[in-house]
N, C-alpha and C. Protein backbone atom coordinates (compact mmCIF):
# COMPACT_ATOMS: atom_id res chain seq x y z
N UNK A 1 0.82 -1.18 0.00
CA UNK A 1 0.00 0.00 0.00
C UNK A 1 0.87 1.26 0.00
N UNK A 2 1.84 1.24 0.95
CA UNK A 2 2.38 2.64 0.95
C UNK A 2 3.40 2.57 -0.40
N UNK A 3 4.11 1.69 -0.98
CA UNK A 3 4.30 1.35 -3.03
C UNK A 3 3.31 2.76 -3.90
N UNK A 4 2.02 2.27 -3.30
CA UNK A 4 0.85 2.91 -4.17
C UNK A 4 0.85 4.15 -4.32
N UNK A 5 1.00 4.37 -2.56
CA UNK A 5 0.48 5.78 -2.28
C UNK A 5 1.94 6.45 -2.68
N UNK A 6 3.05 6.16 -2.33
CA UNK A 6 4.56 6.70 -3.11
C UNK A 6 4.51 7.45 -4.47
N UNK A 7 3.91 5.94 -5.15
CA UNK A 7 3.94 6.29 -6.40
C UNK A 7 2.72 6.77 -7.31
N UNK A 8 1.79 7.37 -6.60
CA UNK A 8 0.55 8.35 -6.82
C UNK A 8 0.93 9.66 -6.13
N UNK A 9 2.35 9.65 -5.66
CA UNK A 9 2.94 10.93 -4.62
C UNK A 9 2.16 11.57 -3.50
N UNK A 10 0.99 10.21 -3.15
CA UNK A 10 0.81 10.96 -1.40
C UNK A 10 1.56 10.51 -0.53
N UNK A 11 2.79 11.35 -0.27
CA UNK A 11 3.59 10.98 0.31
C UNK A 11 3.48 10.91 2.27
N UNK A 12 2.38 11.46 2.40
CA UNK A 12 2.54 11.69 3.98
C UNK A 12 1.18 10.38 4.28
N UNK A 13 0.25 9.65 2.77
CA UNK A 13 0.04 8.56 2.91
C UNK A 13 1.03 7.82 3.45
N UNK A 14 2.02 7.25 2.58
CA UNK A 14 2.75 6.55 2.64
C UNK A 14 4.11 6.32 3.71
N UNK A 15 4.55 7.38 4.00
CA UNK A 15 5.35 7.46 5.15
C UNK A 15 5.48 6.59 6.41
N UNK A 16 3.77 6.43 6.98
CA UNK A 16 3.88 5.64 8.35
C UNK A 16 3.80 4.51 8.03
N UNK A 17 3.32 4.09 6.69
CA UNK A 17 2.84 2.83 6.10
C UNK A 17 4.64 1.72 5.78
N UNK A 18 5.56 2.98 5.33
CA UNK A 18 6.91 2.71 5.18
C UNK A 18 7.32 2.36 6.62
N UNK A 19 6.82 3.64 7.36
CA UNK A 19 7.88 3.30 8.74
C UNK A 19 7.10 1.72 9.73
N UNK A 20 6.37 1.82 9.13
CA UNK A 20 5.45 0.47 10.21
C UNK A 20 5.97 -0.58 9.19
N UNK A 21 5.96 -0.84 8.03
CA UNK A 21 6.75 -2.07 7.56
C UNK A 21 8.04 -2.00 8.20
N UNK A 22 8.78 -1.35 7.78
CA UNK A 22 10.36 -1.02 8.69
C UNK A 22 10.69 -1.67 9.64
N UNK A 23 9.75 -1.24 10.81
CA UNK A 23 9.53 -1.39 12.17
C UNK A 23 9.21 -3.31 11.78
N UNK A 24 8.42 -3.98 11.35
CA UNK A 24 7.99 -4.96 10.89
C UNK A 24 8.95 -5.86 10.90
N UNK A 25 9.67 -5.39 9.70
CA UNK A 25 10.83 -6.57 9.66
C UNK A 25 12.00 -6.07 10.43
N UNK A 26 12.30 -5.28 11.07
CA UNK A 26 13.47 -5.08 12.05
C UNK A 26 13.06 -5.90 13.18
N UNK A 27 11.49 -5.81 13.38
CA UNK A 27 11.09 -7.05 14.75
C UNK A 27 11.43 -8.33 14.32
N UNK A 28 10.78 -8.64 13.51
CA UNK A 28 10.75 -10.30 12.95
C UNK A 28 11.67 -10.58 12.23
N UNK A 29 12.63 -9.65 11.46
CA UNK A 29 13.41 -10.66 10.30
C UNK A 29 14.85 -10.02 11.23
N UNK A 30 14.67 -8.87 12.14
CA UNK A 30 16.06 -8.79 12.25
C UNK A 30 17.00 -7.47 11.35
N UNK A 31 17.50 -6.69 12.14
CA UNK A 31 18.32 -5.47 11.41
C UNK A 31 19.48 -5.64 10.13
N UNK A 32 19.52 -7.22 10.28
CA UNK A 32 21.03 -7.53 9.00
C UNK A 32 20.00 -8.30 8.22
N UNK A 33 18.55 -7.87 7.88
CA UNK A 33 18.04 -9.17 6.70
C UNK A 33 18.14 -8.23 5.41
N UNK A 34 18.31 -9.11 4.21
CA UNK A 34 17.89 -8.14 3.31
C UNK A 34 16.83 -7.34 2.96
N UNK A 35 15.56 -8.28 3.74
CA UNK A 35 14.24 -7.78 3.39
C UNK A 35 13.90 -6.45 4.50
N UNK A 36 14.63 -5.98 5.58
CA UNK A 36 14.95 -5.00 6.16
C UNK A 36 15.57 -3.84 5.61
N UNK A 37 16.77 -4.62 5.02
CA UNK A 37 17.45 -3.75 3.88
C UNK A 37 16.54 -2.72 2.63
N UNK A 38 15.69 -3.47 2.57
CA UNK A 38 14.39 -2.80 1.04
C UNK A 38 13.88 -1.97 1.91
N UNK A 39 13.17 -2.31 3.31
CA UNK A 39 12.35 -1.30 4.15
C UNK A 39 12.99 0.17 4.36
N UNK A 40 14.49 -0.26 4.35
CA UNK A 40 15.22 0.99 4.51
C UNK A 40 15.54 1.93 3.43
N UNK A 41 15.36 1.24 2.36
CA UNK A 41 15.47 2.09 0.89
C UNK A 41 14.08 2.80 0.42
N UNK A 42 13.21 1.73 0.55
CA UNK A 42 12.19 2.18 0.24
C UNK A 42 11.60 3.65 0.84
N UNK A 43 12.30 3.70 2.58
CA UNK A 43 11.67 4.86 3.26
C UNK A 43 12.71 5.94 2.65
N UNK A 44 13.97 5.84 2.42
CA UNK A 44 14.96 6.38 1.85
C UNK A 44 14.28 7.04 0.62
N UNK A 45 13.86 6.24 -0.14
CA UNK A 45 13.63 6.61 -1.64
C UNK A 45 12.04 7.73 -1.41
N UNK A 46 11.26 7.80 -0.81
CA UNK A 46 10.41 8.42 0.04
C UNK A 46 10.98 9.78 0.36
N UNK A 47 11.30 10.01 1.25
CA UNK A 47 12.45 11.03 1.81
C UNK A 47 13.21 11.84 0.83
N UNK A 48 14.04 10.75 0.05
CA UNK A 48 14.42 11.64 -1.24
C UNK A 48 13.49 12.13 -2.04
N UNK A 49 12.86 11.59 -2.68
CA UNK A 49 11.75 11.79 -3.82
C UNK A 49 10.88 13.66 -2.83
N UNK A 50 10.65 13.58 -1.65
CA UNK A 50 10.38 14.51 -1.17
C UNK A 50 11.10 15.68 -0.89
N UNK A 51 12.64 15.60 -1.40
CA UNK A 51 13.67 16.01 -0.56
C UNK A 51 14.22 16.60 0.73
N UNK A 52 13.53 15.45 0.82
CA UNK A 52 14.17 15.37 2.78
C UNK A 52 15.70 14.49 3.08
N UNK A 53 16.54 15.16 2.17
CA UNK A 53 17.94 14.38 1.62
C UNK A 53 18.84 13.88 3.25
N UNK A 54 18.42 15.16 4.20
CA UNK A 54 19.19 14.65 5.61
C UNK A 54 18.44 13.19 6.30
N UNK A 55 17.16 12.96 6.23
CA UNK A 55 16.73 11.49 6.37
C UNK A 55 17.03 9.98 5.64
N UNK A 56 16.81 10.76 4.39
CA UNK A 56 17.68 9.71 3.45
C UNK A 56 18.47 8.78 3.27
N UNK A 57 19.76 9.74 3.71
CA UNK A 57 21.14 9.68 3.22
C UNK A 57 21.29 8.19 4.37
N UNK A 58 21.24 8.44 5.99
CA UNK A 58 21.55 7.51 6.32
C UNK A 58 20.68 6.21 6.51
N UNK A 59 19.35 5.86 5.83
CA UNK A 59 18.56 4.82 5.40
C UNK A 59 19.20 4.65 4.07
N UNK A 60 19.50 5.10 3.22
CA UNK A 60 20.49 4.42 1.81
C UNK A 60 21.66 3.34 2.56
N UNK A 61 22.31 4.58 3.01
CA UNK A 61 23.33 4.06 4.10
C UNK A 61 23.24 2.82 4.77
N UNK A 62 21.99 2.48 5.13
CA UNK A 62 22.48 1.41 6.26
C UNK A 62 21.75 0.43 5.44
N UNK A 63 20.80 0.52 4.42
CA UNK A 63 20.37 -0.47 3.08
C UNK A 63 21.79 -1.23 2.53
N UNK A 64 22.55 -0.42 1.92
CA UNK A 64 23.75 -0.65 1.40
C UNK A 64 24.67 -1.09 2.09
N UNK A 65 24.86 -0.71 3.38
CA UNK A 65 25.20 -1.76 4.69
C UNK A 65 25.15 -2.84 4.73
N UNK A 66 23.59 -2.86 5.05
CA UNK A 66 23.21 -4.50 5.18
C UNK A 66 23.40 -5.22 3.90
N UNK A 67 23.32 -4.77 2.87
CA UNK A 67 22.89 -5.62 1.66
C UNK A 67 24.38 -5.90 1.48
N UNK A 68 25.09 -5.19 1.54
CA UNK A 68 27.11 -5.52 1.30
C UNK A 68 27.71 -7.25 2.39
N UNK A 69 26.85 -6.90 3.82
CA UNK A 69 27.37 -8.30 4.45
C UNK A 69 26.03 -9.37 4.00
N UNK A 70 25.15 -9.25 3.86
CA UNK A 70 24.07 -10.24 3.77
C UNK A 70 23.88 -10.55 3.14
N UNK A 71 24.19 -9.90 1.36
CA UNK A 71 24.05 -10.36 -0.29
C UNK A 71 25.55 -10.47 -0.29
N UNK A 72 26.37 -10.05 -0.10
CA UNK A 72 27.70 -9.65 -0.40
C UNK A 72 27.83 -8.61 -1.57
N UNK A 73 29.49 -8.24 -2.29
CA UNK A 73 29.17 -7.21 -2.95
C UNK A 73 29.33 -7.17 -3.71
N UNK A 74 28.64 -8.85 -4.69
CA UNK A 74 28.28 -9.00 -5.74
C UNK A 74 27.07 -9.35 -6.19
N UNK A 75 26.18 -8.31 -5.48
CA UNK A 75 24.48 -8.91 -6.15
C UNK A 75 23.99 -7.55 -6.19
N UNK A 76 22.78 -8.25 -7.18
CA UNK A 76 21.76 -6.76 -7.37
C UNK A 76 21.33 -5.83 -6.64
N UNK A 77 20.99 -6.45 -5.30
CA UNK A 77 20.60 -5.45 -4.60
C UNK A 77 21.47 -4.55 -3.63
N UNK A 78 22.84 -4.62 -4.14
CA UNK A 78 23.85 -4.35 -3.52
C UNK A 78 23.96 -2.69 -4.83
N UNK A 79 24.16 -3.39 -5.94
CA UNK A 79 24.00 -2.50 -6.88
C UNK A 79 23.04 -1.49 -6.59
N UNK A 80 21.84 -1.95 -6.22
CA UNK A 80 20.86 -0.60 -6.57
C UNK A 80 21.12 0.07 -5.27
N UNK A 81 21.53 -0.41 -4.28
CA UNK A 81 22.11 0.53 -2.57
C UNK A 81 22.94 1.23 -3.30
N UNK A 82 24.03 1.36 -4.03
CA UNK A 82 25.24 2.11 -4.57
C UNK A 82 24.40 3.40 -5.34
N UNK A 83 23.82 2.61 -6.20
CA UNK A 83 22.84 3.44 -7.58
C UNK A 83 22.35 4.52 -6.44
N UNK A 84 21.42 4.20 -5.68
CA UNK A 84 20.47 5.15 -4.94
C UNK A 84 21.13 6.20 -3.96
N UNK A 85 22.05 5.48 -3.62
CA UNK A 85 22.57 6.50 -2.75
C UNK A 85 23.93 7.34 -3.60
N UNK A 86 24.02 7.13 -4.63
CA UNK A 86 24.83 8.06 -5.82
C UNK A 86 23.70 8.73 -5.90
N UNK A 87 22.59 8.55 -6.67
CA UNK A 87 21.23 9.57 -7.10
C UNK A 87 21.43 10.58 -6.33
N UNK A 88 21.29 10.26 -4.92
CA UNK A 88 21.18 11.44 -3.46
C UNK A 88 21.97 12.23 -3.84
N UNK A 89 23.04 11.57 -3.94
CA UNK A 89 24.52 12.70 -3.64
C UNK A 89 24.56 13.63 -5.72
N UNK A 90 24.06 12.81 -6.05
CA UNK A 90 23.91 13.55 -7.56
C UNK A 90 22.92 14.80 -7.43
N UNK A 91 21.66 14.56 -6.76
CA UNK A 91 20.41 15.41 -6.91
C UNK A 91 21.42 16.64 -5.74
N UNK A 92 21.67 16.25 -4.32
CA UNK A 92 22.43 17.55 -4.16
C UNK A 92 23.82 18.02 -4.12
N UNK A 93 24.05 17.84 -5.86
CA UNK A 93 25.60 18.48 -6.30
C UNK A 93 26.81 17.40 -5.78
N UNK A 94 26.78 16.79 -5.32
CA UNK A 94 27.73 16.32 -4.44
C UNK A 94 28.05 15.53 -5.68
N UNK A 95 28.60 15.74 -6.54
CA UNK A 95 29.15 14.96 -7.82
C UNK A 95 30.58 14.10 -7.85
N UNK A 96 31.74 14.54 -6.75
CA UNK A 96 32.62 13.87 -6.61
C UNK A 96 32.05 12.54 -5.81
N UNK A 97 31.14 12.63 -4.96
CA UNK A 97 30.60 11.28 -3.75
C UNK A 97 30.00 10.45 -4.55
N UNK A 98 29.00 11.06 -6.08
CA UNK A 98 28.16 10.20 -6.72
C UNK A 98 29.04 9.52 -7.66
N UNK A 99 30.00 9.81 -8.24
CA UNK A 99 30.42 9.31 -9.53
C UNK A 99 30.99 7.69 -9.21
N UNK A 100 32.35 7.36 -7.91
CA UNK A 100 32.25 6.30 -7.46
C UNK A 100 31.18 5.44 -7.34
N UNK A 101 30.11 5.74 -6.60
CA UNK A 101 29.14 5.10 -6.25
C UNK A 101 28.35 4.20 -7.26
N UNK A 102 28.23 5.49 -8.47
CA UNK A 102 27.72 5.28 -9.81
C UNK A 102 28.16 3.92 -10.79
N UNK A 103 29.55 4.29 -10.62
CA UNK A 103 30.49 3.15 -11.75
C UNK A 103 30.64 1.49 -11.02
N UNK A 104 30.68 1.92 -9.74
CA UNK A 104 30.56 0.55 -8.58
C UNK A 104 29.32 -0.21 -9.12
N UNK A 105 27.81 0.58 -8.98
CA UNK A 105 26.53 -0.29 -9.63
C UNK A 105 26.48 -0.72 -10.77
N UNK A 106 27.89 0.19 -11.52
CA UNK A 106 28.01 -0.22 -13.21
C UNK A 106 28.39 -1.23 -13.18
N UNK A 107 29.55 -1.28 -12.70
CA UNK A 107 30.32 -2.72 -12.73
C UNK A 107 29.86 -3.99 -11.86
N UNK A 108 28.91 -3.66 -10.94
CA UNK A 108 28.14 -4.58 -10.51
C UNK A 108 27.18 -5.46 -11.30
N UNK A 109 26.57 -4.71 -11.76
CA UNK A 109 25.21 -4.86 -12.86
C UNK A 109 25.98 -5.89 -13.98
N UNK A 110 27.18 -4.72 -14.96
CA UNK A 110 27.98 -5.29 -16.09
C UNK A 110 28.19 -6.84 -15.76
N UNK A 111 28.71 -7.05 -14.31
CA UNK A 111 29.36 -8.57 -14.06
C UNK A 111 28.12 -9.52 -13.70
N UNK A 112 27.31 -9.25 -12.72
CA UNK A 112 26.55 -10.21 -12.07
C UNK A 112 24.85 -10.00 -13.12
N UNK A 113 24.51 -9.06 -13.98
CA UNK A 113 23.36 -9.34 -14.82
C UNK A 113 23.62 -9.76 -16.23
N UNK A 114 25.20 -8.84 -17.01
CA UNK A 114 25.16 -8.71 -18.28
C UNK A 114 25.03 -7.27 -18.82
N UNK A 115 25.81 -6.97 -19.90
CA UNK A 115 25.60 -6.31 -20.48
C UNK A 115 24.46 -6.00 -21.37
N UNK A 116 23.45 -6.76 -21.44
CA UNK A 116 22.24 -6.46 -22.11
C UNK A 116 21.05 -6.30 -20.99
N UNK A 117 21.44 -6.19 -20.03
CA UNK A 117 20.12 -6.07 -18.59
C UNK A 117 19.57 -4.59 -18.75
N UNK A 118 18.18 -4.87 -18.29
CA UNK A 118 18.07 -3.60 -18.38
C UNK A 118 18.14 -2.73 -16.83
N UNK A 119 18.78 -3.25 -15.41
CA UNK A 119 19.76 -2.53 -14.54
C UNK A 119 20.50 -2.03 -15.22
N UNK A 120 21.29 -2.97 -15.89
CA UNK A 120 22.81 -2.59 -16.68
C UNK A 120 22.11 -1.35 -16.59
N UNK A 121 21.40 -1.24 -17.86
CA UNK A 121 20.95 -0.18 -19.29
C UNK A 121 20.83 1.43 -17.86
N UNK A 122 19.81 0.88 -16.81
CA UNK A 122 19.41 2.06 -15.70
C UNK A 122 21.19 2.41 -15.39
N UNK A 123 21.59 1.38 -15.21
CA UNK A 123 23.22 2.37 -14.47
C UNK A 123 23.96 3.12 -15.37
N UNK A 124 23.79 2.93 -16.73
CA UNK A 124 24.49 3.47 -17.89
C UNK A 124 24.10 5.00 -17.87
N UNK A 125 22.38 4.63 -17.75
CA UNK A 125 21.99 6.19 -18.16
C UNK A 125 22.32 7.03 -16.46
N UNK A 126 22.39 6.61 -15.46
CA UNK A 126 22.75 7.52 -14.47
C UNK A 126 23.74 7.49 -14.47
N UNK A 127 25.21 7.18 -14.82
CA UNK A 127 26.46 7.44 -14.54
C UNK A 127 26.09 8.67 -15.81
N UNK A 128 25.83 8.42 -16.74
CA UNK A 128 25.73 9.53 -18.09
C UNK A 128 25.06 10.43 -17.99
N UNK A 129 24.22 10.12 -16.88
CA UNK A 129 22.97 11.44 -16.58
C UNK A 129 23.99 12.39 -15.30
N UNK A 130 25.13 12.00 -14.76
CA UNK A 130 25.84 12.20 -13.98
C UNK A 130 27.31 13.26 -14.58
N UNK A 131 27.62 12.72 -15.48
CA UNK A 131 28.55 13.38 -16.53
C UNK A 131 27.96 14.61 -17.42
N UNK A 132 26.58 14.29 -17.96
CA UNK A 132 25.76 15.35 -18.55
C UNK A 132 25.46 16.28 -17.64
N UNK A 133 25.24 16.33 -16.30
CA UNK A 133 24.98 17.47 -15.49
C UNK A 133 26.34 18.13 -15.47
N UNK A 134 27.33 17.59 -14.98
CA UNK A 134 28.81 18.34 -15.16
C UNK A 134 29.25 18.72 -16.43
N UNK A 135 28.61 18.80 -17.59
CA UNK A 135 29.59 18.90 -18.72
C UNK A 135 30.04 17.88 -19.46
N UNK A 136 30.47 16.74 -18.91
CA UNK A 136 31.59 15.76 -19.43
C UNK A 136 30.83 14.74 -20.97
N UNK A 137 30.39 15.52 -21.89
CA UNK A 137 29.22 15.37 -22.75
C UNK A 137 30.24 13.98 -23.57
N UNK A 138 31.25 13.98 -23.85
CA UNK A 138 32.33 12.86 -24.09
C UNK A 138 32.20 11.71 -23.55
N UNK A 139 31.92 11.68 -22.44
CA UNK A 139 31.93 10.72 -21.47
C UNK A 139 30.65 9.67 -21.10
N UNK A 140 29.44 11.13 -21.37
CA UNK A 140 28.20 10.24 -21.20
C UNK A 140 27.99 9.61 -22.49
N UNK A 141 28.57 10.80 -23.53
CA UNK A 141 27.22 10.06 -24.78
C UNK A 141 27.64 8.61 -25.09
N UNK A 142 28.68 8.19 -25.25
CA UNK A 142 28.62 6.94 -25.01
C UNK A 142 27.59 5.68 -24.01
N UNK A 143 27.60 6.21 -23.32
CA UNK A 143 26.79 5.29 -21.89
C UNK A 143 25.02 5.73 -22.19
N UNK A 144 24.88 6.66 -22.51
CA UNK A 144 23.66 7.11 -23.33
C UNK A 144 22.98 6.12 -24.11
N UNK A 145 24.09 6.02 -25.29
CA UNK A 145 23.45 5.50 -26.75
C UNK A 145 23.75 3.67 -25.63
N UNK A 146 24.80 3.14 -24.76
CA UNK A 146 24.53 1.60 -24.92
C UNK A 146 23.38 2.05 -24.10
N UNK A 147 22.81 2.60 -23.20
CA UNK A 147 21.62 2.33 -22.35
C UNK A 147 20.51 2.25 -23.80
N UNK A 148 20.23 3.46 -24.40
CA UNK A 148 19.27 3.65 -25.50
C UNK A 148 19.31 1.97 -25.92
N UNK A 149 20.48 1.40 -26.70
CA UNK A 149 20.74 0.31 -27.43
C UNK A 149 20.13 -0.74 -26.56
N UNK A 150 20.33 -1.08 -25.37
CA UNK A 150 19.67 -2.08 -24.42
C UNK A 150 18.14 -1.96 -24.49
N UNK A 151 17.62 -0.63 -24.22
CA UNK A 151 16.32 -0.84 -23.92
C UNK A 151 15.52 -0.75 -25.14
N UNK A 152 16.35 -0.48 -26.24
CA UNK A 152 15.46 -0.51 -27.98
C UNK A 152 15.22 -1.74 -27.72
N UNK A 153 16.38 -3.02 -27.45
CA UNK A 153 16.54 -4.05 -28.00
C UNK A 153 15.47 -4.77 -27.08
N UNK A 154 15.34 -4.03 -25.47
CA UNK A 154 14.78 -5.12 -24.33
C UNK A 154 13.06 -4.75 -24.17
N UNK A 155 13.32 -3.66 -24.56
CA UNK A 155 11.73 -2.88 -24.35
C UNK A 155 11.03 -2.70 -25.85
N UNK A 156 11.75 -2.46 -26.69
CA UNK A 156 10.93 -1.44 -27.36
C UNK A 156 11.16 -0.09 -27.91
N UNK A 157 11.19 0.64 -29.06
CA UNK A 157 11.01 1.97 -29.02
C UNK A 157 10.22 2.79 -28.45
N UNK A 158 8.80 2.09 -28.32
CA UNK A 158 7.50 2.81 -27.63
C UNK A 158 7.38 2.90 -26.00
N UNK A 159 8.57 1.65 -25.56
CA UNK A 159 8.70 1.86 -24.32
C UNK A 159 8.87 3.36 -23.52
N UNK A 160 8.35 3.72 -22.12
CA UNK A 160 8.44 4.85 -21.94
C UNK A 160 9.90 5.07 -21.24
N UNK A 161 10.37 3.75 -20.73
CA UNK A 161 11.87 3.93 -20.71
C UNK A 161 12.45 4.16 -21.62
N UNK A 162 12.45 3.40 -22.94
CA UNK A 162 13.17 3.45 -23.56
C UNK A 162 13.10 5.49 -24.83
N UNK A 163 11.79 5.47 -24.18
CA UNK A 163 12.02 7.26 -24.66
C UNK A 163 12.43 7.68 -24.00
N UNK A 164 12.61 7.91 -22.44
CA UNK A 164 12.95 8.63 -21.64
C UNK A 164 14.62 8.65 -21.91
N UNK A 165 15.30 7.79 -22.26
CA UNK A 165 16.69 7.95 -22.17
C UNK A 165 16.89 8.53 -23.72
N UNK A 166 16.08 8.10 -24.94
CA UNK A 166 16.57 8.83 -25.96
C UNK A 166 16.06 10.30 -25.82
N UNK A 167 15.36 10.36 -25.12
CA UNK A 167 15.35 11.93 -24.74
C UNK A 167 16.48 12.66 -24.35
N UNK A 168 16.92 11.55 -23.24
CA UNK A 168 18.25 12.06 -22.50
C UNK A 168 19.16 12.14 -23.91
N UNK A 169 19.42 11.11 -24.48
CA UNK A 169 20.41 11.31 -25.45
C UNK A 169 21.02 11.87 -26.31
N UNK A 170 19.74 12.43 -26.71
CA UNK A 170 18.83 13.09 -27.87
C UNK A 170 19.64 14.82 -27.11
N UNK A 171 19.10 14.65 -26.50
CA UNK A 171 19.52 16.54 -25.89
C UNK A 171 20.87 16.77 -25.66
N UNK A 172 21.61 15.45 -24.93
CA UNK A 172 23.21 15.93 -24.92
C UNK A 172 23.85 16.01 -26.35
N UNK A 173 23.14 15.10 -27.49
CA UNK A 173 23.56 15.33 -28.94
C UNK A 173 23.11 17.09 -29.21
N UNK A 174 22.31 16.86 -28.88
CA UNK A 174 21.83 19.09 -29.55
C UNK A 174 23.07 20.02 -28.32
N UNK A 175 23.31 19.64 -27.43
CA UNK A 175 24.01 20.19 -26.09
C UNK A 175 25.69 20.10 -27.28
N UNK A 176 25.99 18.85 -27.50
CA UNK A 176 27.40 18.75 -27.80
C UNK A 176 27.50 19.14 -29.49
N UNK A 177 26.00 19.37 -30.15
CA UNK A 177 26.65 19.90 -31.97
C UNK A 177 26.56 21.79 -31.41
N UNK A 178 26.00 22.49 -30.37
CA UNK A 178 26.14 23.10 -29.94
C UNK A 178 27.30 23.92 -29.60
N UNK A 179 28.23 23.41 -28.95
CA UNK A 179 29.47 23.55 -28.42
C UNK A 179 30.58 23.46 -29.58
N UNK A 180 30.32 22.73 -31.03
CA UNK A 180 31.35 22.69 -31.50
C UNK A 180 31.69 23.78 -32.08
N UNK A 181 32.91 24.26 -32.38
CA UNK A 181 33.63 25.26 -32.68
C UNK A 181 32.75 25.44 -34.14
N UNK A 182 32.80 26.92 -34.65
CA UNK A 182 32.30 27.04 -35.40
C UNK A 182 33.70 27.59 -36.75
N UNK A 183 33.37 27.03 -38.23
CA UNK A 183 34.38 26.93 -38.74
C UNK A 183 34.30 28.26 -39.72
């Protein structure tokens, strides 16, 4: 329920609904389970999405915690603790804290899903959505077009992922014929 209400953005629905699952599995499953671990992202991802980034930061934190000794720090959900808590530090500027974080879920994803996943494809376009906010238009458009290339191939053109990143793509191409020297 509080999934629903998140993602219909009543967020002060959803909040106690987060913190009472939380509370839930910290009783019964225990503070090191993974399924504790999600309770803590999920309220995390809540918090952010609201930007309430000082609540956040340390529920990413202790998600990515748990999920590092209890998955170890080669599984998915280890990846998306890295991913999410880069986002944070991306949404406020903190671009040197996100970029590590970023390439860690890359290379997580790259090894333990494949290069054709569509995680992969999500970490491509945020390390590139990460470089495109700084400038580094070299750097993303590459990671751009393989995300685009994954989700043509996994979704669809009509997919709304798969527009959403040629959007992204699409604009750092007008951003970088922009910039070129004029002859």
């Amino acid at each position: 329920m509080a999934g629903l209400y998140h993602d219909q953005r009543h967020f002060q629905e959803a909040e106690p609904l987060y913190q009472q699952a939380l509370s839930i599995r910290e009783h019964i499953l225990g503070q090191e389970h993974p399924d504790t671990a999600a309770s803590y992202n999920n309220l995390a991802l809540l918090y952010h999405n609201q930007g309430r980034y000082e609540l956040a930061e340390p529920l990413y934190r202790q998600a990515l915690s748990i999920n590092k000794r209890a998955l170890g720090q080669e599984h998915p959900a280890t990846a998306l603790s890295y991913n999410n808590l880069a986002g944070l530090y991306h949404d406020q500027g903190r671009f040197q804290e996100a970029e590590p974080l970023y390439q860690q879920a890359l290379s997580i994803a790259e090894r333990v899903l494949g290069q054709d996943h569509l995680n992969t494809a999500a970490s491509y376009n945020n390390l590139a959505g990460l470089y495109d906010t700084q400038g580094r238009f070299q750097e993303a458009e590459p990671l751009y077009r393989q995300a685009l290339v994954i989700c043509q191939r996994v979704l669809g053109e009509k997919h709304p992922r798969t527009r959403t990143i040629k959007k992204n793509y699409d604009a750092l191409r007008r951003q970088m014929k922009g910039n070129e020297p004029s002859s």
